[in-house]
PDB file of N, CA and C in Angstrom:
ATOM      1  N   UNK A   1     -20.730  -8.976  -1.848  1.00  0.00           N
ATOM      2  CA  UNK A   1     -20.030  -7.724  -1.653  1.00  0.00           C
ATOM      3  C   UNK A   1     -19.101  -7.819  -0.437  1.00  0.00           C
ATOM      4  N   UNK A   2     -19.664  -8.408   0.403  1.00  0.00           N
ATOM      5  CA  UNK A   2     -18.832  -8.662   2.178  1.00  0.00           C
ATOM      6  C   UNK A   2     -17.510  -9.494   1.588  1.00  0.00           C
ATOM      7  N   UNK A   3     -17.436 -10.662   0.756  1.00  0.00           N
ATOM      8  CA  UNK A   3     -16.428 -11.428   0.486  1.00  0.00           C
ATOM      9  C   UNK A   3     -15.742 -10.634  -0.694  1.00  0.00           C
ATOM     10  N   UNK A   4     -16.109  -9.818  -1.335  1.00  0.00           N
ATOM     11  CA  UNK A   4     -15.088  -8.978  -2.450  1.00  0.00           C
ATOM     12  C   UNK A   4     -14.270  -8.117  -1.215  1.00  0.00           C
ATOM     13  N   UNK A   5     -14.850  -7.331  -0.276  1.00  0.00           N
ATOM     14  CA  UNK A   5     -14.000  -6.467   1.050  1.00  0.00           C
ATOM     15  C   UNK A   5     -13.174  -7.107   1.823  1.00  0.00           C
ATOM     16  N   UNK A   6     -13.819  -8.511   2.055  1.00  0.00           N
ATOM     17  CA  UNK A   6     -12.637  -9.019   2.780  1.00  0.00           C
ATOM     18  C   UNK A   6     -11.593  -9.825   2.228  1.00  0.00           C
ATOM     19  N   UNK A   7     -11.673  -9.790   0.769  1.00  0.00           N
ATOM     20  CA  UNK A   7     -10.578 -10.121   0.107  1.00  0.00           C
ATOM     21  C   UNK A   7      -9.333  -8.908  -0.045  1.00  0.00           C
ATOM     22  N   UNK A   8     -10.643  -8.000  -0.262  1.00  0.00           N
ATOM     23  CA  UNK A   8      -9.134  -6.585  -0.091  1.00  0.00           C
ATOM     24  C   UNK A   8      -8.649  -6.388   1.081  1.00  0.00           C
ATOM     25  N   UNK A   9      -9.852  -6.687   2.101  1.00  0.00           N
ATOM     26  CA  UNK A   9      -9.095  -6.487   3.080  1.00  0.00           C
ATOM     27  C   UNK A   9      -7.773  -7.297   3.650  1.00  0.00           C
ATOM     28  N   UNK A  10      -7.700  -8.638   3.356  1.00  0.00           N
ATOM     29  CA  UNK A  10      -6.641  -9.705   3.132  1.00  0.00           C
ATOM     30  C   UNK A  10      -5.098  -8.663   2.310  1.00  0.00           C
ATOM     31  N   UNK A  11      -5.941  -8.607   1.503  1.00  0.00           N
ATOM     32  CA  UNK A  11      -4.442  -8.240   0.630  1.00  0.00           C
ATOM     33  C   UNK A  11      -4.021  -7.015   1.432  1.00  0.00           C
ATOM     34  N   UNK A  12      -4.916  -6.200   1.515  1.00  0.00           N
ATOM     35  CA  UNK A  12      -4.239  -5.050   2.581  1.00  0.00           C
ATOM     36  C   UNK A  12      -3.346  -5.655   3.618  1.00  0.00           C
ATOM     37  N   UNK A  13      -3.797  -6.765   4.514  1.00  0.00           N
ATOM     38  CA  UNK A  13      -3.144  -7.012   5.384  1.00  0.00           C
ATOM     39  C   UNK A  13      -1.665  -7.731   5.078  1.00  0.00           C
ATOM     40  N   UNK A  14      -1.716  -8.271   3.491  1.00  0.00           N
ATOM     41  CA  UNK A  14       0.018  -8.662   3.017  1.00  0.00           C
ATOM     42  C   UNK A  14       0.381  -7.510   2.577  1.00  0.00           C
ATOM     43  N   UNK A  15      -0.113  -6.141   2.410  1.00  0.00           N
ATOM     44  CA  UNK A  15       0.925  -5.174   1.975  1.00  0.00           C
ATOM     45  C   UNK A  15       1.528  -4.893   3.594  1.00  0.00           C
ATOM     46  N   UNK A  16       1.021  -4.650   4.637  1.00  0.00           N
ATOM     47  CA  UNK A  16       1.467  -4.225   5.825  1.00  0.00           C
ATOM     48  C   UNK A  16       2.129  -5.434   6.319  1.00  0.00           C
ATOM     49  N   UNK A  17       2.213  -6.595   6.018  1.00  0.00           N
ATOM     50  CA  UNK A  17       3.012  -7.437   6.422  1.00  0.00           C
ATOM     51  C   UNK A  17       4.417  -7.282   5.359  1.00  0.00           C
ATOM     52  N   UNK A  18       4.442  -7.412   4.023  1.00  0.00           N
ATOM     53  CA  UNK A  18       5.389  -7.082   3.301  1.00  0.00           C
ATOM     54  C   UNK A  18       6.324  -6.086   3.842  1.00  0.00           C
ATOM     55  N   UNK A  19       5.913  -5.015   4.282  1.00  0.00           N
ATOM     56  CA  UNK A  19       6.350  -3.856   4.679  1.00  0.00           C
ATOM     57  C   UNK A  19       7.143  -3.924   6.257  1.00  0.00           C
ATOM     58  N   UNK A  20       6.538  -4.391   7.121  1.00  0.00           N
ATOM     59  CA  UNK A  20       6.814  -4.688   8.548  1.00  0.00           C
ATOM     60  C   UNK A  20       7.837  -6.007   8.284  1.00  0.00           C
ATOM     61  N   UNK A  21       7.846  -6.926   7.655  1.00  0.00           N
ATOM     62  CA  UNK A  21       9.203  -7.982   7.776  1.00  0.00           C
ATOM     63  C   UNK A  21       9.842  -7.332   6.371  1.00  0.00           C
ATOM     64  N   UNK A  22       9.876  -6.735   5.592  1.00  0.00           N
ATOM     65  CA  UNK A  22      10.505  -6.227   4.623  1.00  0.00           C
ATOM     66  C   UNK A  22      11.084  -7.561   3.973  1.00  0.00           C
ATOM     67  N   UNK A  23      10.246  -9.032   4.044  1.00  0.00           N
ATOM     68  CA  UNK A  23      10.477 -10.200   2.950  1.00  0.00           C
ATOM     69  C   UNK A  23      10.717  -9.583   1.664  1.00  0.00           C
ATOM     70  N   UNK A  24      10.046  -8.278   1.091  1.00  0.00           N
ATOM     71  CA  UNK A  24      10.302  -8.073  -0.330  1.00  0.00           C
ATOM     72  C   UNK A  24      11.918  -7.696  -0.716  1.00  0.00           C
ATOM     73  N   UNK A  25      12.693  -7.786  -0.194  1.00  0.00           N
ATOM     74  CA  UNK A  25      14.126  -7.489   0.355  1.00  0.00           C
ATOM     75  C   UNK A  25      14.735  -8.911  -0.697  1.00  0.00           C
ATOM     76  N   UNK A  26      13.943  -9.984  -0.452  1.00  0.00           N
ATOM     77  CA  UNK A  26      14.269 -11.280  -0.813  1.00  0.00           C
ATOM     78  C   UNK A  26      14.745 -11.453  -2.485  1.00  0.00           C
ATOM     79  N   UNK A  27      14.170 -10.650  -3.144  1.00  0.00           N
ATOM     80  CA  UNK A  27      13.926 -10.029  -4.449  1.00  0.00           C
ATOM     81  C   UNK A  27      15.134  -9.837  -5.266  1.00  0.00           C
ATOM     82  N   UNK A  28      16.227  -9.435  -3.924  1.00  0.00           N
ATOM     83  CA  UNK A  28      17.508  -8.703  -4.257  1.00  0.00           C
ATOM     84  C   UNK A  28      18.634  -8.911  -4.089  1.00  0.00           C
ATOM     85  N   UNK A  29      19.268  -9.388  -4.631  1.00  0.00           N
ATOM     86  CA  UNK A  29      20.873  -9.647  -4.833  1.00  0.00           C
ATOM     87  C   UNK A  29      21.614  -8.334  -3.530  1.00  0.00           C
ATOM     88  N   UNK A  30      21.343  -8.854  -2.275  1.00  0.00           N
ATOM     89  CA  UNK A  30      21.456  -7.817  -1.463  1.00  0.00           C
ATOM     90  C   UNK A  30      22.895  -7.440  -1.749  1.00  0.00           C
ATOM     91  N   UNK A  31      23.835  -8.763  -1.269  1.00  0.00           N
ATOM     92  CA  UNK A  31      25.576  -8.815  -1.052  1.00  0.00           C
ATOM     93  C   UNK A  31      26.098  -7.749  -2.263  1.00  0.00           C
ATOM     94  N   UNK A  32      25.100  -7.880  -3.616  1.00  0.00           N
ATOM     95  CA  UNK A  32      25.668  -7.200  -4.579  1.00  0.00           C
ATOM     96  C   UNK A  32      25.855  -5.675  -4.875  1.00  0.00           C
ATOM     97  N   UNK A  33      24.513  -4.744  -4.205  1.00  0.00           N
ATOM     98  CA  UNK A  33      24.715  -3.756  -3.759  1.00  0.00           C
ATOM     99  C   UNK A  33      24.904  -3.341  -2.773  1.00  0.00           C
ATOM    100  N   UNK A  34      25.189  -1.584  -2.954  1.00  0.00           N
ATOM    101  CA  UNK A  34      25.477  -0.660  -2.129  1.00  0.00           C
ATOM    102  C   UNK A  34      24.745  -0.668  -0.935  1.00  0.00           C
ATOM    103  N   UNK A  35      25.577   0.061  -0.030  1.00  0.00           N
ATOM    104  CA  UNK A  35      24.478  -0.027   0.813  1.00  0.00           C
ATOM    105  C   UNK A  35      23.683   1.357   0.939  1.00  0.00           C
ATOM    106  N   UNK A  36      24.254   2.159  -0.011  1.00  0.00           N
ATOM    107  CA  UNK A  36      22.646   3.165   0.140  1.00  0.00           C
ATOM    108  C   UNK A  36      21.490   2.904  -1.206  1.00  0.00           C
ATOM    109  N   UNK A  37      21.732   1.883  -1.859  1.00  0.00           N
ATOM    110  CA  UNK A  37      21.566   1.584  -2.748  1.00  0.00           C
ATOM    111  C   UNK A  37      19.587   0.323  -2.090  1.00  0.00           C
ATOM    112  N   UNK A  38      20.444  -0.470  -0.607  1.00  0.00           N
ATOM    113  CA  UNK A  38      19.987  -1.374   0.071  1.00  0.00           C
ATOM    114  C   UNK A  38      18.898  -0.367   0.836  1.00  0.00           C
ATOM    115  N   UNK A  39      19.612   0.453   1.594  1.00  0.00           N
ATOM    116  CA  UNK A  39      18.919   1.487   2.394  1.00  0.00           C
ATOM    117  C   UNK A  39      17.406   1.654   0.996  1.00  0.00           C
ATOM    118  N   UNK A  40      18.094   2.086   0.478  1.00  0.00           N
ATOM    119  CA  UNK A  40      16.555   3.118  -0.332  1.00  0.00           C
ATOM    120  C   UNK A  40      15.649   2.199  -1.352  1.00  0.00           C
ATOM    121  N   UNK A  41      16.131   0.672  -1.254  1.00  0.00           N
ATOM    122  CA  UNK A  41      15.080  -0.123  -1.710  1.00  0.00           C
ATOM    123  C   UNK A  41      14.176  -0.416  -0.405  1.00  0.00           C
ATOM    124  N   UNK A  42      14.830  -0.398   0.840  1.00  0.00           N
ATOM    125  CA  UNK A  42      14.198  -0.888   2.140  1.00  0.00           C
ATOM    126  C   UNK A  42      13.157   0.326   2.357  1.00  0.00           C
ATOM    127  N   UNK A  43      13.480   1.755   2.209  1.00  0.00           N
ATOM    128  CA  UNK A  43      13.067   3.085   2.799  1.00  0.00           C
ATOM    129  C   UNK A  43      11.561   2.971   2.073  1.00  0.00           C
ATOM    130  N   UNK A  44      12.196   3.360   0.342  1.00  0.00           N
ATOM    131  CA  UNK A  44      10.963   2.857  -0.551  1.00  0.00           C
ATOM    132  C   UNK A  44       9.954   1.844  -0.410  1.00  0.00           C
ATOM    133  N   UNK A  45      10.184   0.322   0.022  1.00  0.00           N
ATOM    134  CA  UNK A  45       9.602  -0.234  -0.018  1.00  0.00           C
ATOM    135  C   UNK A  45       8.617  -0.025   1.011  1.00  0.00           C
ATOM    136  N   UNK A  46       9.218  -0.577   1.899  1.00  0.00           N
ATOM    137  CA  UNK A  46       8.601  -0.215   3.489  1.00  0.00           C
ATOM    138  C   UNK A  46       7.355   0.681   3.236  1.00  0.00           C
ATOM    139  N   UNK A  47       7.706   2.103   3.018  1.00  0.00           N
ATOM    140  CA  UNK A  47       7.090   3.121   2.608  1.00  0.00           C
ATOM    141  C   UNK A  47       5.993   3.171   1.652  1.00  0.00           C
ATOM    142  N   UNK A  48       5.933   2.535   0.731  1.00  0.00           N
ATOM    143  CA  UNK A  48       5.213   2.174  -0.543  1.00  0.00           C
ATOM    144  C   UNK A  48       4.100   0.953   0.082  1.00  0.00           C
ATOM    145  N   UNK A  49       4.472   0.012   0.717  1.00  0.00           N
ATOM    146  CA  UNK A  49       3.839  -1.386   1.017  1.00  0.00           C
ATOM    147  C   UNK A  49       2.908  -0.676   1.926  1.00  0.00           C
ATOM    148  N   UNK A  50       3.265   0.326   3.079  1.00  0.00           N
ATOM    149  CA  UNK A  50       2.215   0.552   3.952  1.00  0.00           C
ATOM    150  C   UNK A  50       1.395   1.813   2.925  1.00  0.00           C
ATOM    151  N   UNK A  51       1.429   2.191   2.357  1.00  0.00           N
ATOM    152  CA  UNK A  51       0.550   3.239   1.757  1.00  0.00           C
ATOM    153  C   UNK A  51      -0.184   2.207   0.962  1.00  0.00           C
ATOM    154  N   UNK A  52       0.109   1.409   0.594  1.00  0.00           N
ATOM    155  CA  UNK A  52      -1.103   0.646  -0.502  1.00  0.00           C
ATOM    156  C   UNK A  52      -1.762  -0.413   0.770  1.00  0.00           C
ATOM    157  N   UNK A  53      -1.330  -0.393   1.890  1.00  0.00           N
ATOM    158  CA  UNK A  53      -2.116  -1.096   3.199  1.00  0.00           C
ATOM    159  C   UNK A  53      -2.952  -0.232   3.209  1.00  0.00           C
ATOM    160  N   UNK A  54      -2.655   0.995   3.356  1.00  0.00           N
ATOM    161  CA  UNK A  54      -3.813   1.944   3.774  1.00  0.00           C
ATOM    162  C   UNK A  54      -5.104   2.195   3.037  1.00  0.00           C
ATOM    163  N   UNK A  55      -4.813   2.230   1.925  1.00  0.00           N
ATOM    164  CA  UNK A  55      -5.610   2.781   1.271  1.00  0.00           C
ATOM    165  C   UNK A  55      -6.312   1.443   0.671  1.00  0.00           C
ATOM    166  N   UNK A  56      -5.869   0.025   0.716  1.00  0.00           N
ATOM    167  CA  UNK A  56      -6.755  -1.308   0.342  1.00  0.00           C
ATOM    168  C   UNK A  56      -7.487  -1.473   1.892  1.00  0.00           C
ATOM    169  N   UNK A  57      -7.275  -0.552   2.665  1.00  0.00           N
ATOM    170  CA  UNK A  57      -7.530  -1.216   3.870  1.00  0.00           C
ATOM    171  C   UNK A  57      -9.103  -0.275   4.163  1.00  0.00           C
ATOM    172  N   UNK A  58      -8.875   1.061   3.674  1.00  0.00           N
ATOM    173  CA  UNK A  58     -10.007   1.591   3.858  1.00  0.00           C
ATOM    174  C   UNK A  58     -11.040   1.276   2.122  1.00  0.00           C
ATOM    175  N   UNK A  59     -10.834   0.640   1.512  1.00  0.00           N
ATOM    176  CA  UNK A  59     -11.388   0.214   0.572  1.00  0.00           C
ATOM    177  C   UNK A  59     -12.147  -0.668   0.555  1.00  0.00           C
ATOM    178  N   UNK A  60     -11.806  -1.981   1.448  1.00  0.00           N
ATOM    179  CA  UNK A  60     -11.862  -3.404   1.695  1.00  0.00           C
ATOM    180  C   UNK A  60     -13.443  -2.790   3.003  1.00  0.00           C
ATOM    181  N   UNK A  61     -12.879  -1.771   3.804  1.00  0.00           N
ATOM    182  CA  UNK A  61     -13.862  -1.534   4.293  1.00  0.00           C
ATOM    183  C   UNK A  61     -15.114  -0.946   4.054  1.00  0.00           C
ATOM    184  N   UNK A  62     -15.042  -0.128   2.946  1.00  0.00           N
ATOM    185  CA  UNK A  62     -16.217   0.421   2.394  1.00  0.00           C
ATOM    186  C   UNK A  62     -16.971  -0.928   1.657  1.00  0.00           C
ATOM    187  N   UNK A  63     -16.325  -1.813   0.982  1.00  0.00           N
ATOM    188  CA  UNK A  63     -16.759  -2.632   0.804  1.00  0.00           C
ATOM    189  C   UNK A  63     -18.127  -3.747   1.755  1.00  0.00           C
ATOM    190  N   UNK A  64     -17.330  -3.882   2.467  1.00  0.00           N
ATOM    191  CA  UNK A  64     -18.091  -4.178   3.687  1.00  0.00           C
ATOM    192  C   UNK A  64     -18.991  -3.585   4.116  1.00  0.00           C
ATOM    193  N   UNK A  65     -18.941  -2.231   4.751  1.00  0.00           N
ATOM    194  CA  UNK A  65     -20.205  -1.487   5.265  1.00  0.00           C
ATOM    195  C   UNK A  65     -21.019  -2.081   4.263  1.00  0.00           C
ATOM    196  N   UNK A  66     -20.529  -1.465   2.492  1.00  0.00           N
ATOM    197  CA  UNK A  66     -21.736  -1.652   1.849  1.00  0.00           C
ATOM    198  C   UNK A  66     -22.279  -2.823   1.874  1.00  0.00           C
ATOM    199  N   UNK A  67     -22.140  -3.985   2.186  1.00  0.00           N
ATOM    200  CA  UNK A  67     -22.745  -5.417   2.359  1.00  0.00           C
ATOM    201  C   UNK A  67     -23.408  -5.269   3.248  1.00  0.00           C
ATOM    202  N   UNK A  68     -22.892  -4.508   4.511  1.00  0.00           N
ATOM    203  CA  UNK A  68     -24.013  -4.700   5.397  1.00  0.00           C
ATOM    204  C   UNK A  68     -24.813  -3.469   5.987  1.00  0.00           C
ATOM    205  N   UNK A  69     -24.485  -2.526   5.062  1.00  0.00           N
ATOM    206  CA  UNK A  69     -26.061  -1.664   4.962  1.00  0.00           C
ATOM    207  C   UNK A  69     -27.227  -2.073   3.600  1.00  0.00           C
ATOM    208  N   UNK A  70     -26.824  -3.377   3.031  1.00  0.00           N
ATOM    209  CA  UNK A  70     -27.381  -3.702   1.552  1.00  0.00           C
ATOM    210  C   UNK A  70     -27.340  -2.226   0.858  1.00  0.00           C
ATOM    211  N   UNK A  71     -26.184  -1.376   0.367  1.00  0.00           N
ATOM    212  CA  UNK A  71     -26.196  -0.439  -0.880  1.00  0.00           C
ATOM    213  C   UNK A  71     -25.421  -0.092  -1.208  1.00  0.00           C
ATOM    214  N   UNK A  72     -25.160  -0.802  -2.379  1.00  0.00           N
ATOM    215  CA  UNK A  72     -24.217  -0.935  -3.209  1.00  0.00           C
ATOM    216  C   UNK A  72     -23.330   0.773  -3.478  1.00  0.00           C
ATOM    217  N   UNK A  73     -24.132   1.423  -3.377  1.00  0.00           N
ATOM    218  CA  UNK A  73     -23.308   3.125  -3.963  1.00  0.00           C
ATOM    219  C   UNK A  73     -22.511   3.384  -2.670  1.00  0.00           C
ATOM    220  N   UNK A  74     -22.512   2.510  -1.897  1.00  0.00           N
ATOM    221  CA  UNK A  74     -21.974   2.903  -0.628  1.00  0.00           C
ATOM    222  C   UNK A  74     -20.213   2.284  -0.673  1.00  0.00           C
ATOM    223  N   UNK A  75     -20.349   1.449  -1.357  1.00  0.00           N
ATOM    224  CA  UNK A  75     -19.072   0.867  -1.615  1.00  0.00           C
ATOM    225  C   UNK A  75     -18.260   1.651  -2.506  1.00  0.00           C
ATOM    226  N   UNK A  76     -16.805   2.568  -2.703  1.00  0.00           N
ATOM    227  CA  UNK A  76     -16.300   2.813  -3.395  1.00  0.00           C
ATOM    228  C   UNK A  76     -14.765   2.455  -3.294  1.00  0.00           C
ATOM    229  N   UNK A  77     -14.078   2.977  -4.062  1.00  0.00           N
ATOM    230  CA  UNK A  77     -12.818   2.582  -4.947  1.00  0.00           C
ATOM    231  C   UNK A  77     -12.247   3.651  -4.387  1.00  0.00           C
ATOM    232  N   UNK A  78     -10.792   3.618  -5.415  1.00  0.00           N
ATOM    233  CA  UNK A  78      -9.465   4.316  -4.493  1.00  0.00           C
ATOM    234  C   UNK A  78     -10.042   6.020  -4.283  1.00  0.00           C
ATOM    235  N   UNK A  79     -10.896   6.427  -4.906  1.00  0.00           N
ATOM    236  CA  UNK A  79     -11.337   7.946  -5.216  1.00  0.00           C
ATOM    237  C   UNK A  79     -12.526   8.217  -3.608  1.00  0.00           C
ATOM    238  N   UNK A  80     -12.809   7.065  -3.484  1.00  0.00           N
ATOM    239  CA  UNK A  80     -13.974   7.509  -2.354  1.00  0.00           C
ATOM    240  C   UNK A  80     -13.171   7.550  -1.070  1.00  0.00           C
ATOM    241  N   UNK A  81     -11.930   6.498  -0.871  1.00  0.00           N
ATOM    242  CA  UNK A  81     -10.575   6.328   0.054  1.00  0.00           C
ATOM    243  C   UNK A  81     -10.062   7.473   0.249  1.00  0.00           C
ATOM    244  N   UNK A  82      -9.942   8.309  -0.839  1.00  0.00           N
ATOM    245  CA  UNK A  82      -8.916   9.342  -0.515  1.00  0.00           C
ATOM    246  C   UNK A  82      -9.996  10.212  -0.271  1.00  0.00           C
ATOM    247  N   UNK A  83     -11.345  10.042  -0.724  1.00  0.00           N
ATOM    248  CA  UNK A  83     -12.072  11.156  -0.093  1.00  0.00           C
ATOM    249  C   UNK A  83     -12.499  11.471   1.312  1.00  0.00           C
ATOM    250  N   UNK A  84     -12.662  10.044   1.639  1.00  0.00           N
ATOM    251  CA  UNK A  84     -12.822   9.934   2.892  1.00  0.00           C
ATOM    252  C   UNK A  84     -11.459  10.132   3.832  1.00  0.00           C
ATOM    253  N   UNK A  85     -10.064  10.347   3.671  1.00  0.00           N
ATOM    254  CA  UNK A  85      -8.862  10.539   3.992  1.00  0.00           C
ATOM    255  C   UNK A  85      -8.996  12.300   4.170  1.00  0.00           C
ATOM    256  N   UNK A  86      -9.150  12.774   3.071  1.00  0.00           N
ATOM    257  CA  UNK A  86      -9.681  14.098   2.978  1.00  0.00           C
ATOM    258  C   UNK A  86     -10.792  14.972   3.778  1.00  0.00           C
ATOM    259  N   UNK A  87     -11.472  14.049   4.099  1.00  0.00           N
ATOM    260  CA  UNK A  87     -12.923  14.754   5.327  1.00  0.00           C
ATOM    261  C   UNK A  87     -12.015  14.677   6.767  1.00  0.00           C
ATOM    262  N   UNK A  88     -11.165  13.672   7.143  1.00  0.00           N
ATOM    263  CA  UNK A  88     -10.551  13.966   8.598  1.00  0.00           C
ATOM    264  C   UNK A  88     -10.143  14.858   8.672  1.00  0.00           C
ATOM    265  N   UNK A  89      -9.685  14.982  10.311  1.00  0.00           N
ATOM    266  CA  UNK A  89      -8.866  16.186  10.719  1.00  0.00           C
ATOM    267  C   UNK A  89      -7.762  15.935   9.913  1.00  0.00           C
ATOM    268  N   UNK A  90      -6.867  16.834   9.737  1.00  0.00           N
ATOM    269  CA  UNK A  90      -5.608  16.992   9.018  1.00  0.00           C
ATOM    270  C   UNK A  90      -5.533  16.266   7.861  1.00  0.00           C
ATOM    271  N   UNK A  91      -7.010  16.175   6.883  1.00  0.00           N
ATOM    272  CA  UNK A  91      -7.112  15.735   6.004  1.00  0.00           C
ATOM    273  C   UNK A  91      -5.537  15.330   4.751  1.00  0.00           C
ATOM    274  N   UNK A  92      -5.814  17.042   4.366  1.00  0.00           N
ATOM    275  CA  UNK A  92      -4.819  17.394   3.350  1.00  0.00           C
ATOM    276  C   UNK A  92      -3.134  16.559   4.139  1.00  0.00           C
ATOM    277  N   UNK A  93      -3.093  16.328   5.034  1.00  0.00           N
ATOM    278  CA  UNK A  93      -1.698  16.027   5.962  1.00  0.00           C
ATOM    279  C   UNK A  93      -1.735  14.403   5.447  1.00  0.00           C
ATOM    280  N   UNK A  94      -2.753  13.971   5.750  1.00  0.00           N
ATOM    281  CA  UNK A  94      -3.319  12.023   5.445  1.00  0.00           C
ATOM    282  C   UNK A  94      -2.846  11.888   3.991  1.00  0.00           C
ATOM    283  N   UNK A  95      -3.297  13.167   3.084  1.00  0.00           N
ATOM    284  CA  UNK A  95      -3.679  12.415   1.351  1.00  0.00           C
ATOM    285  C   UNK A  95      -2.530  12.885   1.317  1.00  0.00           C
ATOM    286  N   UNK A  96      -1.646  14.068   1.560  1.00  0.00           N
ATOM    287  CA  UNK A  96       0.338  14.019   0.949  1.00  0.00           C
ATOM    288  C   UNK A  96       0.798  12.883   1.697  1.00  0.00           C
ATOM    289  N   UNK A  97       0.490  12.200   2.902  1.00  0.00           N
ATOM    290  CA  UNK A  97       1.192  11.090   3.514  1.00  0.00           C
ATOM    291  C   UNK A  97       0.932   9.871   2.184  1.00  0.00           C
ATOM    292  N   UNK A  98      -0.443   9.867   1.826  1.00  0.00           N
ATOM    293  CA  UNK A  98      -0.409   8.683   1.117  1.00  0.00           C
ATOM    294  C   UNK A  98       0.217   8.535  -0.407  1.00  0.00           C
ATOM    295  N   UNK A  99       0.313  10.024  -0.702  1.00  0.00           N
ATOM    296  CA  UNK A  99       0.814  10.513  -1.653  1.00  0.00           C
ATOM    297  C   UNK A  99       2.109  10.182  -1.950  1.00  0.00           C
ATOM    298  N   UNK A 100       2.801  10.675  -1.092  1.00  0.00           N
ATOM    299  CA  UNK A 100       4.415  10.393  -0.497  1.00  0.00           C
ATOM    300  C   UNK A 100       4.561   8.741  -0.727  1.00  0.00           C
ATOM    301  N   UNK A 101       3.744   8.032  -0.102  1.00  0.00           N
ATOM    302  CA  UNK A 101       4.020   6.837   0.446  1.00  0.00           C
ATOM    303  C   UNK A 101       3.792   6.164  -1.246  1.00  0.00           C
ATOM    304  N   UNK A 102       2.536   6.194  -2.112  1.00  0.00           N
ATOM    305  CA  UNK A 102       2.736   6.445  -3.411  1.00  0.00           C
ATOM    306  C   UNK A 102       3.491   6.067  -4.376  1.00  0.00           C
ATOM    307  N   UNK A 103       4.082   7.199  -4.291  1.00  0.00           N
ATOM    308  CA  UNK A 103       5.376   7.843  -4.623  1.00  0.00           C
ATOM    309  C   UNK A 103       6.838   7.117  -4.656  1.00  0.00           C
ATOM    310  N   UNK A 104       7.270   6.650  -3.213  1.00  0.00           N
ATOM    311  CA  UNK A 104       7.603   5.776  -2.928  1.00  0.00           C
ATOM    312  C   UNK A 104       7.662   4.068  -3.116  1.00  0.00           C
ATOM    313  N   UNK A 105       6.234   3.916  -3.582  1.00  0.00           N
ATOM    314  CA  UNK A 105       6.168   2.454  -3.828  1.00  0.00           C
ATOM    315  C   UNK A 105       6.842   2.546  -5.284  1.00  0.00           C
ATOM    316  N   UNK A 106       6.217   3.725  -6.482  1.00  0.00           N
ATOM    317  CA  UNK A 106       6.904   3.505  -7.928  1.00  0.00           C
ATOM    318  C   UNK A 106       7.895   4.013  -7.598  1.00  0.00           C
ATOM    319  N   UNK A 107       9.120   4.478  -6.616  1.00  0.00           N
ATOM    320  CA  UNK A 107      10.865   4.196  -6.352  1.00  0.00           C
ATOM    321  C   UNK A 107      11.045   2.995  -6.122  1.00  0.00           C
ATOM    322  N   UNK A 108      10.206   2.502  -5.295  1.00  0.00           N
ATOM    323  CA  UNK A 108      10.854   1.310  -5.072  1.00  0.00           C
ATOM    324  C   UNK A 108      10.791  -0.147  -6.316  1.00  0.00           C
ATOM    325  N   UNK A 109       9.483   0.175  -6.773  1.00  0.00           N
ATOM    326  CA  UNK A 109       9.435  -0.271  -8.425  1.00  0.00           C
ATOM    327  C   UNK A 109      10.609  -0.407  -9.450  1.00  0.00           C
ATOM    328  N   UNK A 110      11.054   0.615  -9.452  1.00  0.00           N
ATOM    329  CA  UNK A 110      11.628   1.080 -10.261  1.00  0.00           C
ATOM    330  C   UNK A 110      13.227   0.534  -9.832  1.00  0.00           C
ATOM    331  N   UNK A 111      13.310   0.427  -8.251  1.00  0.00           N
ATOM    332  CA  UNK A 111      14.585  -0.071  -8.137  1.00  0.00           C
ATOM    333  C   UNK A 111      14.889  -1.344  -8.511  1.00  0.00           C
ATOM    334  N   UNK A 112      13.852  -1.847  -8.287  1.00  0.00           N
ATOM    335  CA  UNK A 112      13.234  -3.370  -8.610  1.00  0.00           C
ATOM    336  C   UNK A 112      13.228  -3.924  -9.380  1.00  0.00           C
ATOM    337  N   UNK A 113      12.796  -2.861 -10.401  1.00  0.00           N
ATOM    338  CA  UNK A 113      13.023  -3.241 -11.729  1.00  0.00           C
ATOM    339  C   UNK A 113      14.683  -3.130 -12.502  1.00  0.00           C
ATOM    340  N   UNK A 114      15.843  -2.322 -11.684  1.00  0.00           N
ATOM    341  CA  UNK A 114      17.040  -2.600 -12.003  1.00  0.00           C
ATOM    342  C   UNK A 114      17.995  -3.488 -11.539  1.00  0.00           C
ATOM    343  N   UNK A 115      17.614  -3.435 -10.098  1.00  0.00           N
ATOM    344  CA  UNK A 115      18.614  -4.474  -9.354  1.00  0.00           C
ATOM    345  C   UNK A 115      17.969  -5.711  -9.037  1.00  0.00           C
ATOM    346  N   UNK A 116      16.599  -6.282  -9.366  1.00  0.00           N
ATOM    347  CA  UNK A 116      16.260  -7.490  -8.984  1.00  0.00           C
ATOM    348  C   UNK A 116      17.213  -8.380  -9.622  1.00  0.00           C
ATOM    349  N   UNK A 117      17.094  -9.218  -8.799  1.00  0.00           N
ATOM    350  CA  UNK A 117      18.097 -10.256  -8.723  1.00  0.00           C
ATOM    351  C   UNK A 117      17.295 -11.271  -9.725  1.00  0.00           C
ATOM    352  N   UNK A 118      18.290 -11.840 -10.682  1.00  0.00           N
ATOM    353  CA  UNK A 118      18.428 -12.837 -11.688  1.00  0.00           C
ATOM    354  C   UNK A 118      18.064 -14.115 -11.275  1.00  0.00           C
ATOM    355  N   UNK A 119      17.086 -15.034 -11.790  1.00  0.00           N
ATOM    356  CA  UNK A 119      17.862 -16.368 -11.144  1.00  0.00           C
ATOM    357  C   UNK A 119      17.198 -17.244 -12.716  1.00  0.00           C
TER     358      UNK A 119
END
C-alpha cells in the first residue's frame, strides 16, 4: 500500500513540475500560433497540471497513512481528497479552486488536442 502512495505521490510531483517549467509547451508548434492563443495553452496548462498535483498529492498520501496505520479503509481515492479539501477552513474556497483548476486542465486538453504540433 506505502509503494502504490508513493507512486502517486511521484506522479503528483511530475504534474507540479510539468506545470512550474511549463515543458508541456514543447507539444506545440509555438512560432505557429497566436499569441493569445500561446498565453491560454500556458494559463490552462499551468493551471490544470497543479490541480491534478494537488489532488494526486493528497491521494498518494492517504495512501500512505493507510500503510502505516495497517487499514486499508483508510486509504481513499479522488472522493475522500476532495472530502478531506472540504473539512478545512475555507473548505468550499479549496474544492472551486480545484474545480477551476479542473476545468482548466480539459481547456488545456482540448487546446492540445487542436494545435498540437504534427511531427
Amino acid at each position: 500500500m506505502a509503494a502504490i502512495g508513493a507512486c502517486i505521490l511521484i506522479f503528483a510531483i511530475v504534474q507540479f513540475k510539468h506545470a512550474y517549467t511549463t515543458d508541456f509547451l514543447e507539444k506545440f508548434s509555438l512560432s505557429s500560433l497566436s499569441q493569445r492563443i500561446t498565453k491560454s495553452v500556458t494559463v490552462t496548462g499551468r493551471l490544470g497540471y497543479t490541480a491534478r498535483g494537488v489532488v494526486y498529492s493528497l491521494v498518494g498520501g492517504f495512501f500512505i497513512l493507510a500503510a502505516l496505520l495497517s487499514n486499508p479503509s483508510e486509504a481513499g481515492g479522488l472522493q475522500k481528497a476532495l472530502e478531506t479539501l472540504m473539512q478545512q477552513p475555507f473548505g468550499p474556497y479549496l474544492i472551486a479552486g480545484v474545480g477551476v483548476g479542473f476545468i482548466m486542465f480539459g481547456l488545456y486538453c482540448a487546446l492540445e488536442a487542436k494545435y498540437r504540433k504534427i511531427e
